[in-house]
PDB file of N, CA and C in Angstrom:
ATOM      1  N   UNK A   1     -44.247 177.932  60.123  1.00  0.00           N
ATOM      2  CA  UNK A   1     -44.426 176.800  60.995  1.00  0.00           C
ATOM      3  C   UNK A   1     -45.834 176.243  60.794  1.00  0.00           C
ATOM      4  N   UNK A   2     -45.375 175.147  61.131  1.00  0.00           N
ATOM      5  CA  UNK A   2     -47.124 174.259  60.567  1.00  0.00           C
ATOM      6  C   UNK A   2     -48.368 174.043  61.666  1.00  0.00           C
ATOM      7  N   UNK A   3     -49.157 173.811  61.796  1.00  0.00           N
ATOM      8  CA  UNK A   3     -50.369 173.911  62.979  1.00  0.00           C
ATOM      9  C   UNK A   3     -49.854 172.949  63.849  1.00  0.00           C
ATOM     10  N   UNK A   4     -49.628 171.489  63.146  1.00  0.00           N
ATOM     11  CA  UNK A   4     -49.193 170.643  63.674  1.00  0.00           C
ATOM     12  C   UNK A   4     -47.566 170.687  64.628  1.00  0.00           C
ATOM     13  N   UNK A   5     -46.876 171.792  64.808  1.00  0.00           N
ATOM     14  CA  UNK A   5     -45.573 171.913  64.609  1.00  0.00           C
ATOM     15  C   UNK A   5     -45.455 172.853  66.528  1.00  0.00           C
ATOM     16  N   UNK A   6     -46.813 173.496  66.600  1.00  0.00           N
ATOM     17  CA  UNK A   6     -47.178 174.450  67.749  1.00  0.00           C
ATOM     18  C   UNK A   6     -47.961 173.257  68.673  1.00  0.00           C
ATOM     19  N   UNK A   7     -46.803 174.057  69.737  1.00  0.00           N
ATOM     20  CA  UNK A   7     -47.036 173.197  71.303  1.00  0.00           C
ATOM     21  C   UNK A   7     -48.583 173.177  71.369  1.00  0.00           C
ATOM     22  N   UNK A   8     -49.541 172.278  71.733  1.00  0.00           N
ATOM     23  CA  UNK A   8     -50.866 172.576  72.338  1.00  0.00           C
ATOM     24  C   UNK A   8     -51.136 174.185  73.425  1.00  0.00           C
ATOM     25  N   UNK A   9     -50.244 173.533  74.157  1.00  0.00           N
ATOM     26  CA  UNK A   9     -50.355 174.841  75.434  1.00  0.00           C
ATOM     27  C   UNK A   9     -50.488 176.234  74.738  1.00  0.00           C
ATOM     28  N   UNK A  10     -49.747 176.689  73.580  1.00  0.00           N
ATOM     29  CA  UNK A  10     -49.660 177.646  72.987  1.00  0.00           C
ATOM     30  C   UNK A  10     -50.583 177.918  72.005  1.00  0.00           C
ATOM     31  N   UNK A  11     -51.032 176.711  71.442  1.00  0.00           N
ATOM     32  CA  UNK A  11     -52.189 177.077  70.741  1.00  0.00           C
ATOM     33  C   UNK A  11     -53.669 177.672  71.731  1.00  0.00           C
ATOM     34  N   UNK A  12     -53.530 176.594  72.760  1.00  0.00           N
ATOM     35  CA  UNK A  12     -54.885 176.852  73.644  1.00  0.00           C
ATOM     36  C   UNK A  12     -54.815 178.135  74.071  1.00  0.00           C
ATOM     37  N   UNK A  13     -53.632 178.713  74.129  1.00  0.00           N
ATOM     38  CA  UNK A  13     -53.493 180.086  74.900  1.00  0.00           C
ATOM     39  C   UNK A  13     -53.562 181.184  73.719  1.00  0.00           C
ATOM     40  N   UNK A  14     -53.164 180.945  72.921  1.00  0.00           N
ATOM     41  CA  UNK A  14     -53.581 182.142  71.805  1.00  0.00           C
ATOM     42  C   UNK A  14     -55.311 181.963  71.526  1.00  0.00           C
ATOM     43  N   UNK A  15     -56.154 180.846  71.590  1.00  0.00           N
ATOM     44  CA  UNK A  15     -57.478 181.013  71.269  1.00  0.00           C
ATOM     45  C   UNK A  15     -57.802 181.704  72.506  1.00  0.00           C
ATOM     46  N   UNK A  16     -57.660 181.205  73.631  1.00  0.00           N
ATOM     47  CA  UNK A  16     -58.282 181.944  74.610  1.00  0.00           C
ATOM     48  C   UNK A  16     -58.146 183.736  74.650  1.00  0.00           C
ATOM     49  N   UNK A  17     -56.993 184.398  74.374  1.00  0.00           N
ATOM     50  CA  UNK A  17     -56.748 185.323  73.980  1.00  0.00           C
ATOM     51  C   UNK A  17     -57.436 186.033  72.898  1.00  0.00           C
ATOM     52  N   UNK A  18     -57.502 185.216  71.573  1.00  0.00           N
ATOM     53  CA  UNK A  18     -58.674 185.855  70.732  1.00  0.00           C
ATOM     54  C   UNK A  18     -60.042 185.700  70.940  1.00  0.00           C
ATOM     55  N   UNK A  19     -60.391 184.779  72.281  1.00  0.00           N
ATOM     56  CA  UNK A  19     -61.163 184.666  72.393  1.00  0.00           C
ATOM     57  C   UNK A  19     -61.868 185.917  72.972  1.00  0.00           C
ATOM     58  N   UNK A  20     -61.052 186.134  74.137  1.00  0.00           N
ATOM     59  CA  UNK A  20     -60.916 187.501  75.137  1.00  0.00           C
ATOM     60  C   UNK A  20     -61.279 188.867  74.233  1.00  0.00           C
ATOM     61  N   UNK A  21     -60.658 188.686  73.625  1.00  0.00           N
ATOM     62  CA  UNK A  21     -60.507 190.343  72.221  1.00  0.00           C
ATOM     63  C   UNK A  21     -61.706 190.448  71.878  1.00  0.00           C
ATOM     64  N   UNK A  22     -62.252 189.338  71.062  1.00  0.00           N
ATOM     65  CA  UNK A  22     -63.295 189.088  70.457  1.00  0.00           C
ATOM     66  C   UNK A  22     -64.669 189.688  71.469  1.00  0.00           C
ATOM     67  N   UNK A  23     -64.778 189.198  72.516  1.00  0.00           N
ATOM     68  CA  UNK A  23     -66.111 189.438  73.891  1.00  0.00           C
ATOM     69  C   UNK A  23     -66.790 189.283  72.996  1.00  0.00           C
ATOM     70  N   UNK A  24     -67.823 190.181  73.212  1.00  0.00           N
ATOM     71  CA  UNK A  24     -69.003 190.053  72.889  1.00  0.00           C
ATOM     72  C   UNK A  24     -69.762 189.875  71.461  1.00  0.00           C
ATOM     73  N   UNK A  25     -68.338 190.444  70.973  1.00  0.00           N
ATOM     74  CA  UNK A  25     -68.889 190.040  69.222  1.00  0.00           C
ATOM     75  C   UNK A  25     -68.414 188.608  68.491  1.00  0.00           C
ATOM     76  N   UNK A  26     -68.373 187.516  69.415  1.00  0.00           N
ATOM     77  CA  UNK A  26     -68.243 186.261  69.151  1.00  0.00           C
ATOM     78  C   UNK A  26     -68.918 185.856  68.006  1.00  0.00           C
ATOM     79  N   UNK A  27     -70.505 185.948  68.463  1.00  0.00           N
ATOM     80  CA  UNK A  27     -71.499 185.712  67.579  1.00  0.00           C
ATOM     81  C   UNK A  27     -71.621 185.610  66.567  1.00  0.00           C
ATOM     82  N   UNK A  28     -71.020 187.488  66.281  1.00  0.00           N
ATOM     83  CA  UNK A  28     -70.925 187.787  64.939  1.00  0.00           C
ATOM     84  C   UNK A  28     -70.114 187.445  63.675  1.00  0.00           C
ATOM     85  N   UNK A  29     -68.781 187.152  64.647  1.00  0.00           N
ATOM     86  CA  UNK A  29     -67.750 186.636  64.200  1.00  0.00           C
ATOM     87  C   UNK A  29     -67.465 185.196  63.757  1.00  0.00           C
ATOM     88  N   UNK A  30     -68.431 184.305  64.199  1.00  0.00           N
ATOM     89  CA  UNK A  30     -68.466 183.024  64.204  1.00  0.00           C
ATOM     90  C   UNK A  30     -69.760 182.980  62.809  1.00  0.00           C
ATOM     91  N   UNK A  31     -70.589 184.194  62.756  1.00  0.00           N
ATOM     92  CA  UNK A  31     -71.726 183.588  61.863  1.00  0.00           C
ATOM     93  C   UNK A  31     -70.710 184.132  60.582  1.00  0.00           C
ATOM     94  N   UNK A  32     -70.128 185.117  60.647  1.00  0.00           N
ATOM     95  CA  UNK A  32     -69.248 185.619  59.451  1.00  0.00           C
ATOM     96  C   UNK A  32     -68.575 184.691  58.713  1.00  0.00           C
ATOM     97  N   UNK A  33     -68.078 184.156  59.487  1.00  0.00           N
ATOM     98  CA  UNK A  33     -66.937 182.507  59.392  1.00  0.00           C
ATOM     99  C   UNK A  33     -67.441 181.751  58.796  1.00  0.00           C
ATOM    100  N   UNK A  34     -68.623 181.708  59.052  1.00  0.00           N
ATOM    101  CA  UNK A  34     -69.101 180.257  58.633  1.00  0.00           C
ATOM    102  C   UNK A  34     -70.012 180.579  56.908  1.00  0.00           C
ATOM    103  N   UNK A  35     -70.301 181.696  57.028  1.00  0.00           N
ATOM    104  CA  UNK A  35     -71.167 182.084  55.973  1.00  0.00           C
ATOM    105  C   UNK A  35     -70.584 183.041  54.723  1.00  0.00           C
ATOM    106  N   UNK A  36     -69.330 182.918  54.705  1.00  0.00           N
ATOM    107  CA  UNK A  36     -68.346 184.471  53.978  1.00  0.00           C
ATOM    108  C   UNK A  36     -67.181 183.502  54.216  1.00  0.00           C
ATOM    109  N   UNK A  37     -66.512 182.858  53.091  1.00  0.00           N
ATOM    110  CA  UNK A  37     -65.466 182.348  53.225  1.00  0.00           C
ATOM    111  C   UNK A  37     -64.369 183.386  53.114  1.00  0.00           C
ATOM    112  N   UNK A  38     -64.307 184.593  52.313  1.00  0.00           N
ATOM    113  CA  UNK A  38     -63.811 185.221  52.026  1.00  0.00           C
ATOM    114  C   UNK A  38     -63.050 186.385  53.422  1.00  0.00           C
ATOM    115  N   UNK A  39     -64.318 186.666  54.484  1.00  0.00           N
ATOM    116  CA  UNK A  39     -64.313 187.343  55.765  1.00  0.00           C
ATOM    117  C   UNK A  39     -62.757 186.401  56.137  1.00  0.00           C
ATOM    118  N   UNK A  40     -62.774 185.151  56.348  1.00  0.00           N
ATOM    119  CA  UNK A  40     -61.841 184.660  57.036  1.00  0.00           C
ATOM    120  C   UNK A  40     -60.643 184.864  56.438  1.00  0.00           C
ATOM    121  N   UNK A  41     -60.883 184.398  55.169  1.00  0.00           N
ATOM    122  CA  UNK A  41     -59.661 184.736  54.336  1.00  0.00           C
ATOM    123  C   UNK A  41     -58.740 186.053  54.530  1.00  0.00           C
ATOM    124  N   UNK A  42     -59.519 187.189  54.615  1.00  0.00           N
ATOM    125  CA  UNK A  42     -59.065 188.501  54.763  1.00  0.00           C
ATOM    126  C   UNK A  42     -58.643 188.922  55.899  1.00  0.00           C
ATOM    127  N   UNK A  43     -59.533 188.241  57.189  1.00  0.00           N
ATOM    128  CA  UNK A  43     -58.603 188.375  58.588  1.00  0.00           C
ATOM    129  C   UNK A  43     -57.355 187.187  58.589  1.00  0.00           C
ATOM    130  N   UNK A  44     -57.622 186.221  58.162  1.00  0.00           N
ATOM    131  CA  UNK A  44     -55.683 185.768  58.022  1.00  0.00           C
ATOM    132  C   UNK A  44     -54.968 186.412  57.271  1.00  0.00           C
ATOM    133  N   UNK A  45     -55.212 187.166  56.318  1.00  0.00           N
ATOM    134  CA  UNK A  45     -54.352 187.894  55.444  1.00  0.00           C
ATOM    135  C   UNK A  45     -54.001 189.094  56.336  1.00  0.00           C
ATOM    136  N   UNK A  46     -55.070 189.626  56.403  1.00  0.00           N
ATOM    137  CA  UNK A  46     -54.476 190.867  57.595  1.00  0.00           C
ATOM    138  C   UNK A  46     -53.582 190.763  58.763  1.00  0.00           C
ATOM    139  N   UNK A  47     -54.026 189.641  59.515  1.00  0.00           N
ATOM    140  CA  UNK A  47     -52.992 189.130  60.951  1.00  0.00           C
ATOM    141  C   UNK A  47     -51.605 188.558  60.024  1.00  0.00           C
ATOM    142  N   UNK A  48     -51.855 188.171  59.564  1.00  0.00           N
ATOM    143  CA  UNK A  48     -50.270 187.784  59.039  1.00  0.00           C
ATOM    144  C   UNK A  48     -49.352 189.034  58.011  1.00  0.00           C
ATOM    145  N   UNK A  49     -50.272 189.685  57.238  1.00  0.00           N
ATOM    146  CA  UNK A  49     -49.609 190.592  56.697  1.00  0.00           C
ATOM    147  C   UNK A  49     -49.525 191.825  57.574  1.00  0.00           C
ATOM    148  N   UNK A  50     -49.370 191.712  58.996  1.00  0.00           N
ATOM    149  CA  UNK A  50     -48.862 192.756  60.404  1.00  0.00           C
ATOM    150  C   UNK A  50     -49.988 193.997  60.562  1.00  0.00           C
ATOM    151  N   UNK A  51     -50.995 193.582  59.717  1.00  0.00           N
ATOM    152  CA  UNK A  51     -52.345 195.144  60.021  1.00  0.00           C
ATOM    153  C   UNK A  51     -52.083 195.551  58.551  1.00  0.00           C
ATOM    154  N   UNK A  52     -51.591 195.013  57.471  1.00  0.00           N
ATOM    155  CA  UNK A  52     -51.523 196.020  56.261  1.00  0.00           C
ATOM    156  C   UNK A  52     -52.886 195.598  55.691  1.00  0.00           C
ATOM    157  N   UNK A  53     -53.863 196.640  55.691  1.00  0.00           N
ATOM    158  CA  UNK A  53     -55.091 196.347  54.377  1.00  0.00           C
ATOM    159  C   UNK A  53     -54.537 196.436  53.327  1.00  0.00           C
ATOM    160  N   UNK A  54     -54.457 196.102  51.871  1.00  0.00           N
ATOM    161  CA  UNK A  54     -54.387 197.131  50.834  1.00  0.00           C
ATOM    162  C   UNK A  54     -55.467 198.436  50.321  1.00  0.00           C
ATOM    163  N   UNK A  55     -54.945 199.336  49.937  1.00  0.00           N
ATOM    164  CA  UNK A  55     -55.982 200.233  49.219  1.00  0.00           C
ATOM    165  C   UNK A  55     -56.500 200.046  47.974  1.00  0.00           C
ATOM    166  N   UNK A  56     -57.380 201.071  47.735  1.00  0.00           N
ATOM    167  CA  UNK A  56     -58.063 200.876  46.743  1.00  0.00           C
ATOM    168  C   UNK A  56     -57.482 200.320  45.606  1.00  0.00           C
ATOM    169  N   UNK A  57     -56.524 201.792  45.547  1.00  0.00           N
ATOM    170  CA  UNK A  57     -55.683 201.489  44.483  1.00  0.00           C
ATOM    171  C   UNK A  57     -54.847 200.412  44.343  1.00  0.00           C
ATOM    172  N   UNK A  58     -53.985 199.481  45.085  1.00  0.00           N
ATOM    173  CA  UNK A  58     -53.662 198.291  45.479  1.00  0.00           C
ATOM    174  C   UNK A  58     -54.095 197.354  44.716  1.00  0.00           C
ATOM    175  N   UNK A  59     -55.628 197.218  44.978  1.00  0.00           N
ATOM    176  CA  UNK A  59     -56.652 196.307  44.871  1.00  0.00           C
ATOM    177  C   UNK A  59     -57.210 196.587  43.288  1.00  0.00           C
ATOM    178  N   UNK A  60     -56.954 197.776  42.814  1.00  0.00           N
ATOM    179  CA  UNK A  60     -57.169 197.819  41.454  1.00  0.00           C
ATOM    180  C   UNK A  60     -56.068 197.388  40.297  1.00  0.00           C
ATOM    181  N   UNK A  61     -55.081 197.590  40.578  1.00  0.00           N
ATOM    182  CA  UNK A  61     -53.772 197.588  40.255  1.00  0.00           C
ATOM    183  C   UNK A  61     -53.826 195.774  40.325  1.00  0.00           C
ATOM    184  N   UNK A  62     -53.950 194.679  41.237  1.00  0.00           N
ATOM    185  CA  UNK A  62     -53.640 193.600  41.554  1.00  0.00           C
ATOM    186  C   UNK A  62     -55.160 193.162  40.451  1.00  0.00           C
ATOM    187  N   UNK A  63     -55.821 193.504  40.757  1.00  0.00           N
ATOM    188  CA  UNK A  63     -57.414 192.841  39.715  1.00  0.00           C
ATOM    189  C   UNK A  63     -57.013 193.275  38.244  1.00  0.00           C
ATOM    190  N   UNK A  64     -55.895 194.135  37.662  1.00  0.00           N
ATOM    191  CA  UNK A  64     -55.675 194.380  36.276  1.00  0.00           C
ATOM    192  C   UNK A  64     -54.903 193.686  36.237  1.00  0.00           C
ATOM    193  N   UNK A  65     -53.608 193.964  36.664  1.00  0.00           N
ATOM    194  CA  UNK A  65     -52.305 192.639  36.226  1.00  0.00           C
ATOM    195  C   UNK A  65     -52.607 191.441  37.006  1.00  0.00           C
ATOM    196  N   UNK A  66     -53.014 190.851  37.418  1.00  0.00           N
ATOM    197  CA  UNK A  66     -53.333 189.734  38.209  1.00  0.00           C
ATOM    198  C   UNK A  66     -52.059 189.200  38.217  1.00  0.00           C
ATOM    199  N   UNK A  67     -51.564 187.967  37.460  1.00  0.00           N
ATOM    200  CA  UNK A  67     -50.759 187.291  37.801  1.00  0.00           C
ATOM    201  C   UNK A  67     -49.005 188.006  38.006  1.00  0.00           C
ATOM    202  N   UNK A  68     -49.294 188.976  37.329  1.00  0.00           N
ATOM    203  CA  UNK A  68     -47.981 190.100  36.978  1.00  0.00           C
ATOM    204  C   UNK A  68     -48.111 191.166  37.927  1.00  0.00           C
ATOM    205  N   UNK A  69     -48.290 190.931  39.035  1.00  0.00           N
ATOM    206  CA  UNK A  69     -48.881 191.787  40.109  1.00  0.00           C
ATOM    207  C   UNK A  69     -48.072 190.946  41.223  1.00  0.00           C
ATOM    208  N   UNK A  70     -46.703 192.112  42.079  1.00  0.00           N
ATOM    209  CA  UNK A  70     -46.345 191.231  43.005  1.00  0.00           C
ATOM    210  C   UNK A  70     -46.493 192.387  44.289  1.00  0.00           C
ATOM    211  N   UNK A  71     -47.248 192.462  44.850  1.00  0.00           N
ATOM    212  CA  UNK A  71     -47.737 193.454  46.144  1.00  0.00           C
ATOM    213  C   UNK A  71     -46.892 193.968  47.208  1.00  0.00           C
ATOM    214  N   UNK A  72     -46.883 194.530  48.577  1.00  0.00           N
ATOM    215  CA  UNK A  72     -46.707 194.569  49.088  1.00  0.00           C
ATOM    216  C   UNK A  72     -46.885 193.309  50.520  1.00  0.00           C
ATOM    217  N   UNK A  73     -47.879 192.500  49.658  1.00  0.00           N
ATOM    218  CA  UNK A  73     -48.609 191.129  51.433  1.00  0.00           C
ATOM    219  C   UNK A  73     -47.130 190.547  50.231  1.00  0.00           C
ATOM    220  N   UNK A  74     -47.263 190.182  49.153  1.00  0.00           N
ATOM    221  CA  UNK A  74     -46.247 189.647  48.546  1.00  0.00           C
ATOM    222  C   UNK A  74     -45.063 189.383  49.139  1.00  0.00           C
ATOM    223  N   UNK A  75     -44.735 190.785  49.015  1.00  0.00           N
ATOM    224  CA  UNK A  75     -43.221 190.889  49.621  1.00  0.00           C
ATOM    225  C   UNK A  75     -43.176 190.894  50.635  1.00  0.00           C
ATOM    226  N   UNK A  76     -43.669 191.409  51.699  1.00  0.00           N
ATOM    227  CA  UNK A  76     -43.725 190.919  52.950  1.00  0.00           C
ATOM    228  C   UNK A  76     -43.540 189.009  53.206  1.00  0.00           C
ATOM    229  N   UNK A  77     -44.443 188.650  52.544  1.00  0.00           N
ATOM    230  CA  UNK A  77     -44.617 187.222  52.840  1.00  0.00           C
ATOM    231  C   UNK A  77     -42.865 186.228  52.695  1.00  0.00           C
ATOM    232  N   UNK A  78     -42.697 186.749  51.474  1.00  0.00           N
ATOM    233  CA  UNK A  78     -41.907 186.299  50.634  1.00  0.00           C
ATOM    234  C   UNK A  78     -40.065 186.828  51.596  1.00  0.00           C
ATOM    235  N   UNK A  79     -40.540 188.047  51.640  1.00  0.00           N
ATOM    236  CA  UNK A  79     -38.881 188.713  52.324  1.00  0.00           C
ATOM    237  C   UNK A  79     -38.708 188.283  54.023  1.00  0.00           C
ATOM    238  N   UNK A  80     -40.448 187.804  54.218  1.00  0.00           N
ATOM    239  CA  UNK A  80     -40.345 187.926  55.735  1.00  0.00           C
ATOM    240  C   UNK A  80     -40.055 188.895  56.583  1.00  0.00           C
ATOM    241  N   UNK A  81     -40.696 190.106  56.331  1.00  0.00           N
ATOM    242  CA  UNK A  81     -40.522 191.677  56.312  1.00  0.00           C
ATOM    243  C   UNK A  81     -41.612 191.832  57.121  1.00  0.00           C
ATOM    244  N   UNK A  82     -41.667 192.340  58.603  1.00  0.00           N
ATOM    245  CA  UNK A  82     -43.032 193.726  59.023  1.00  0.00           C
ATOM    246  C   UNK A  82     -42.418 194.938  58.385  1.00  0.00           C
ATOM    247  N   UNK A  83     -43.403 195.600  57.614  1.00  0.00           N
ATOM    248  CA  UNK A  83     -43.357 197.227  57.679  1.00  0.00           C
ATOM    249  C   UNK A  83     -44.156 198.194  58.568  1.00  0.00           C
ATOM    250  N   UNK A  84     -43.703 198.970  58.822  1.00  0.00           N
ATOM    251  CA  UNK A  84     -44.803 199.903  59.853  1.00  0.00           C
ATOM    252  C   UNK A  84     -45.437 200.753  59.128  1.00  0.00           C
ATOM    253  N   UNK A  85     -46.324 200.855  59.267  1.00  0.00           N
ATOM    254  CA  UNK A  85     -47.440 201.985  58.733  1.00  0.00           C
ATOM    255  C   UNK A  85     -46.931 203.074  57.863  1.00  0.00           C
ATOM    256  N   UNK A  86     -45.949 203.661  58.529  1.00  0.00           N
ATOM    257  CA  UNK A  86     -44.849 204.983  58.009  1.00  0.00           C
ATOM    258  C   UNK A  86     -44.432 204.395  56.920  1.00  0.00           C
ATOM    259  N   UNK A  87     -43.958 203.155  56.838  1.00  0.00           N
ATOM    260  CA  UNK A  87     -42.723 202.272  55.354  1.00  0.00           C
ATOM    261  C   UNK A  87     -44.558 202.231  53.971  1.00  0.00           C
ATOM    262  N   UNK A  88     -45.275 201.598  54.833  1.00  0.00           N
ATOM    263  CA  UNK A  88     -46.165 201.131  53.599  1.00  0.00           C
ATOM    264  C   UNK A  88     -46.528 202.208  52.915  1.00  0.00           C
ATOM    265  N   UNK A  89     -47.007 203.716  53.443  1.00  0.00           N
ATOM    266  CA  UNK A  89     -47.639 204.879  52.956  1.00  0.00           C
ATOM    267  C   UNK A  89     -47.106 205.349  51.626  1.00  0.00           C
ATOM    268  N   UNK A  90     -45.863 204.573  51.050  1.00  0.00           N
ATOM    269  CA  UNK A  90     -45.366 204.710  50.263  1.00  0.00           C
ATOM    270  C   UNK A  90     -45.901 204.365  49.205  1.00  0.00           C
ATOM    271  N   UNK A  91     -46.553 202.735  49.101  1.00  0.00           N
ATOM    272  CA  UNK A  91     -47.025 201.926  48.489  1.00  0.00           C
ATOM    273  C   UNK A  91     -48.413 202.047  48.447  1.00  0.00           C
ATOM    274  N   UNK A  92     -49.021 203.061  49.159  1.00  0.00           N
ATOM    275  CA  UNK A  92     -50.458 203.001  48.896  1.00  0.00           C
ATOM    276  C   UNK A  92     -51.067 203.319  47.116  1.00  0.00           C
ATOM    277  N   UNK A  93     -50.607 204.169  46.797  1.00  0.00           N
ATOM    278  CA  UNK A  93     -50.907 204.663  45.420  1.00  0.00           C
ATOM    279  C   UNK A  93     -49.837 203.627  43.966  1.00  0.00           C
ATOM    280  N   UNK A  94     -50.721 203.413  43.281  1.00  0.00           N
ATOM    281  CA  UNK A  94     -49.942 202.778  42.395  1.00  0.00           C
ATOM    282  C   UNK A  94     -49.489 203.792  41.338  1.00  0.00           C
ATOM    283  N   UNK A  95     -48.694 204.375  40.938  1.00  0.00           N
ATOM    284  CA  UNK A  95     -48.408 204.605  39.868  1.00  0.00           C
ATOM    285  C   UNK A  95     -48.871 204.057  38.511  1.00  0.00           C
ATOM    286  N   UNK A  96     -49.670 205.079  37.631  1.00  0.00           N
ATOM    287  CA  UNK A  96     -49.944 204.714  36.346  1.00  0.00           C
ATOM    288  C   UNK A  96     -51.499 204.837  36.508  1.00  0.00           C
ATOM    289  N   UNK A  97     -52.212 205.177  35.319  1.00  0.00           N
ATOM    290  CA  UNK A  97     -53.252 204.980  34.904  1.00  0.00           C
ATOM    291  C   UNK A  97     -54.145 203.508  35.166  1.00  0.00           C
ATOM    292  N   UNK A  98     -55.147 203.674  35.549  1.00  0.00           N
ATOM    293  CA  UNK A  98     -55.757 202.096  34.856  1.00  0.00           C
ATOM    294  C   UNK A  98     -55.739 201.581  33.844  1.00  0.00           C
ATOM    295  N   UNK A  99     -55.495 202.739  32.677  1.00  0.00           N
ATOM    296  CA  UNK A  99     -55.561 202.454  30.616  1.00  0.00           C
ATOM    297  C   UNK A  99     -54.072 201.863  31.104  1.00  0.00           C
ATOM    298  N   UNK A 100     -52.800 202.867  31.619  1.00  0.00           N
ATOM    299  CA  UNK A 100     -51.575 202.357  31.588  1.00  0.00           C
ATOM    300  C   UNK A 100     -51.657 200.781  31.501  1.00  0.00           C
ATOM    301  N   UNK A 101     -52.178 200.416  32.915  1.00  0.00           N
ATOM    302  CA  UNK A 101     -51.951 198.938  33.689  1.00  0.00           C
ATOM    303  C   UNK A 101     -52.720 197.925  32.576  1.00  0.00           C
ATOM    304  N   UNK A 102     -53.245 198.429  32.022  1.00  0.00           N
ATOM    305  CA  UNK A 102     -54.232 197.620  30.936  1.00  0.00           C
ATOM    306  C   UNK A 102     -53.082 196.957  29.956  1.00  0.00           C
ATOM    307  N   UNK A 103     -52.823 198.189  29.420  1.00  0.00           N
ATOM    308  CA  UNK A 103     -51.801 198.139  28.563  1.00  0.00           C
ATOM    309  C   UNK A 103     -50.814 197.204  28.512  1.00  0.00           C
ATOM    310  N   UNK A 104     -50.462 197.348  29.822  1.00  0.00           N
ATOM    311  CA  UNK A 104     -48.978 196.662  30.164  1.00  0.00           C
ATOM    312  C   UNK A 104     -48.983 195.241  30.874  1.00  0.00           C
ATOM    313  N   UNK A 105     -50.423 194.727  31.221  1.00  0.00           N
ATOM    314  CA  UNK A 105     -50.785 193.832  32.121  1.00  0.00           C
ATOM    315  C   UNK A 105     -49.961 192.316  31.431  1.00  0.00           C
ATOM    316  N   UNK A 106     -49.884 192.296  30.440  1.00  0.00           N
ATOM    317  CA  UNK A 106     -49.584 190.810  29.557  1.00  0.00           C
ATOM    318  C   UNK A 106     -47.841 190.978  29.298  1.00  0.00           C
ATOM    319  N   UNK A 107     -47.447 192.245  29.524  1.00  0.00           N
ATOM    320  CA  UNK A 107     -46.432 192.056  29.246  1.00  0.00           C
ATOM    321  C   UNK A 107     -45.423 193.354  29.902  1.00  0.00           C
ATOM    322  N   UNK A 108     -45.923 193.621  31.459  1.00  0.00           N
ATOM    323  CA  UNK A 108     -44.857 193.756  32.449  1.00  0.00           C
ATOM    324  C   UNK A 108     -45.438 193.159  33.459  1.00  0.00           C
ATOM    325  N   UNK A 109     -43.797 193.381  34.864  1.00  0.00           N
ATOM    326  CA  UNK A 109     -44.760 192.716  36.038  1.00  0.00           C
ATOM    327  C   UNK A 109     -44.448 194.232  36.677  1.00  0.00           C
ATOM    328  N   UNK A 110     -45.669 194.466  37.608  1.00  0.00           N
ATOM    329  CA  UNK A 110     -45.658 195.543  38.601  1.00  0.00           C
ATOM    330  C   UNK A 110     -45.126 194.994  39.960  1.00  0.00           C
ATOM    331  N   UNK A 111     -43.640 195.425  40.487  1.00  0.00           N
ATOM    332  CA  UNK A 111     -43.412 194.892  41.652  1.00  0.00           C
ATOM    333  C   UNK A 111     -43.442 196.091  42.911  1.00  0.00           C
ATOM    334  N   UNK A 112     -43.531 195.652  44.176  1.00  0.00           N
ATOM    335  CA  UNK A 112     -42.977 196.114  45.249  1.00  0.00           C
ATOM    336  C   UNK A 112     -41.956 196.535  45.614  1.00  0.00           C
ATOM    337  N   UNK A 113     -40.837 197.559  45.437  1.00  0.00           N
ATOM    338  CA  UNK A 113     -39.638 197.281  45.788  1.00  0.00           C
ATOM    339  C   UNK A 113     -39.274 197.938  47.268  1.00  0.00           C
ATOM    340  N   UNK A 114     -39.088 197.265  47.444  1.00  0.00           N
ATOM    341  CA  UNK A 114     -38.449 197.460  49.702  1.00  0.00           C
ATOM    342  C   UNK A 114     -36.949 197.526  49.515  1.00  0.00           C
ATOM    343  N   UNK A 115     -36.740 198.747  50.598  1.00  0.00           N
ATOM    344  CA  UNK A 115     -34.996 198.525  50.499  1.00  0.00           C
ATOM    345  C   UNK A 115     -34.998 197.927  51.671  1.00  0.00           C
ATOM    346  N   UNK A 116     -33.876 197.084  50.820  1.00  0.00           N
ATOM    347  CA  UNK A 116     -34.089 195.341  51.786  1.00  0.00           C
ATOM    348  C   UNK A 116     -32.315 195.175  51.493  1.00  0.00           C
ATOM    349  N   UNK A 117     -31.520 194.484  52.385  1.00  0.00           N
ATOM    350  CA  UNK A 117     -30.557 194.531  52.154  1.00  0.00           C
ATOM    351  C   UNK A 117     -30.224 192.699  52.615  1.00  0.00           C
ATOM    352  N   UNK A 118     -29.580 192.143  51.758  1.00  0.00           N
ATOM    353  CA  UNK A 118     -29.320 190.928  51.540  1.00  0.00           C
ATOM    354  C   UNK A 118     -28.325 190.302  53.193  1.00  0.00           C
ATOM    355  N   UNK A 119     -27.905 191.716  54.211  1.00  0.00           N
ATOM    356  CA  UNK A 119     -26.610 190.762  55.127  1.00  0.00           C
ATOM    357  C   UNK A 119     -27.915 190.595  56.010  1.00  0.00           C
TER     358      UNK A 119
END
């Protein structure tokens, strides 16, 4: 849904709410924002991908295959999937070497697979 698409009332009421959460570390949070484009980037990625960080390994695995790299925020995004903490622990570790992923970066893709059922 689009920004434009959410009632006012509902928008005003979710800021006030993060506003609330936020207290006292407003400050900090507002100088972060403004100075770290990236900070913001990563808390919308996080609120929308339901609390999943990726790990290390994740994050190494996605910086070798880059474009041939389809994640877990991926599939989530894409299937329209929450997983709970318990489902992701699966996906923390990538399988394979870093030499492996090197190897294979141009010519496999590393996917996510969720048992996901089509009804």
């Amino acid at each position: 849904m689009k920004w434009t698409e959410i009632p006012a009332g509902d928008l005003n009421a979710a800021e006030r709410r993060i506003r609330v959460a936020l207290g006292d570390n407003a400050g900090t949070v507002v100088a972060r924002a403004n100075a770290d484009p990236g900070f913001v980037t990563n808390a919308a990625g996080f609120t929308v991908n339901g609390g999943h960080e990726p790990t290390m390994s994740q994050q190494c695995a996605r910086e070798i295959m880059s474009v041939n790299f389809f994640g877990v925020e991926e599939a989530m995004r894409h299937f329209h999937v929450k997983l709970r903490q318990f489902d992701l622990a699966g996906f923390g570790e990538i399988p394979g070497t870093e030499e492996e992923l090197e190897a294979a970066k141009d010519s496999h893709i590393l996917v996510a697979v969720f048992p996901l059922s089509i009804l």
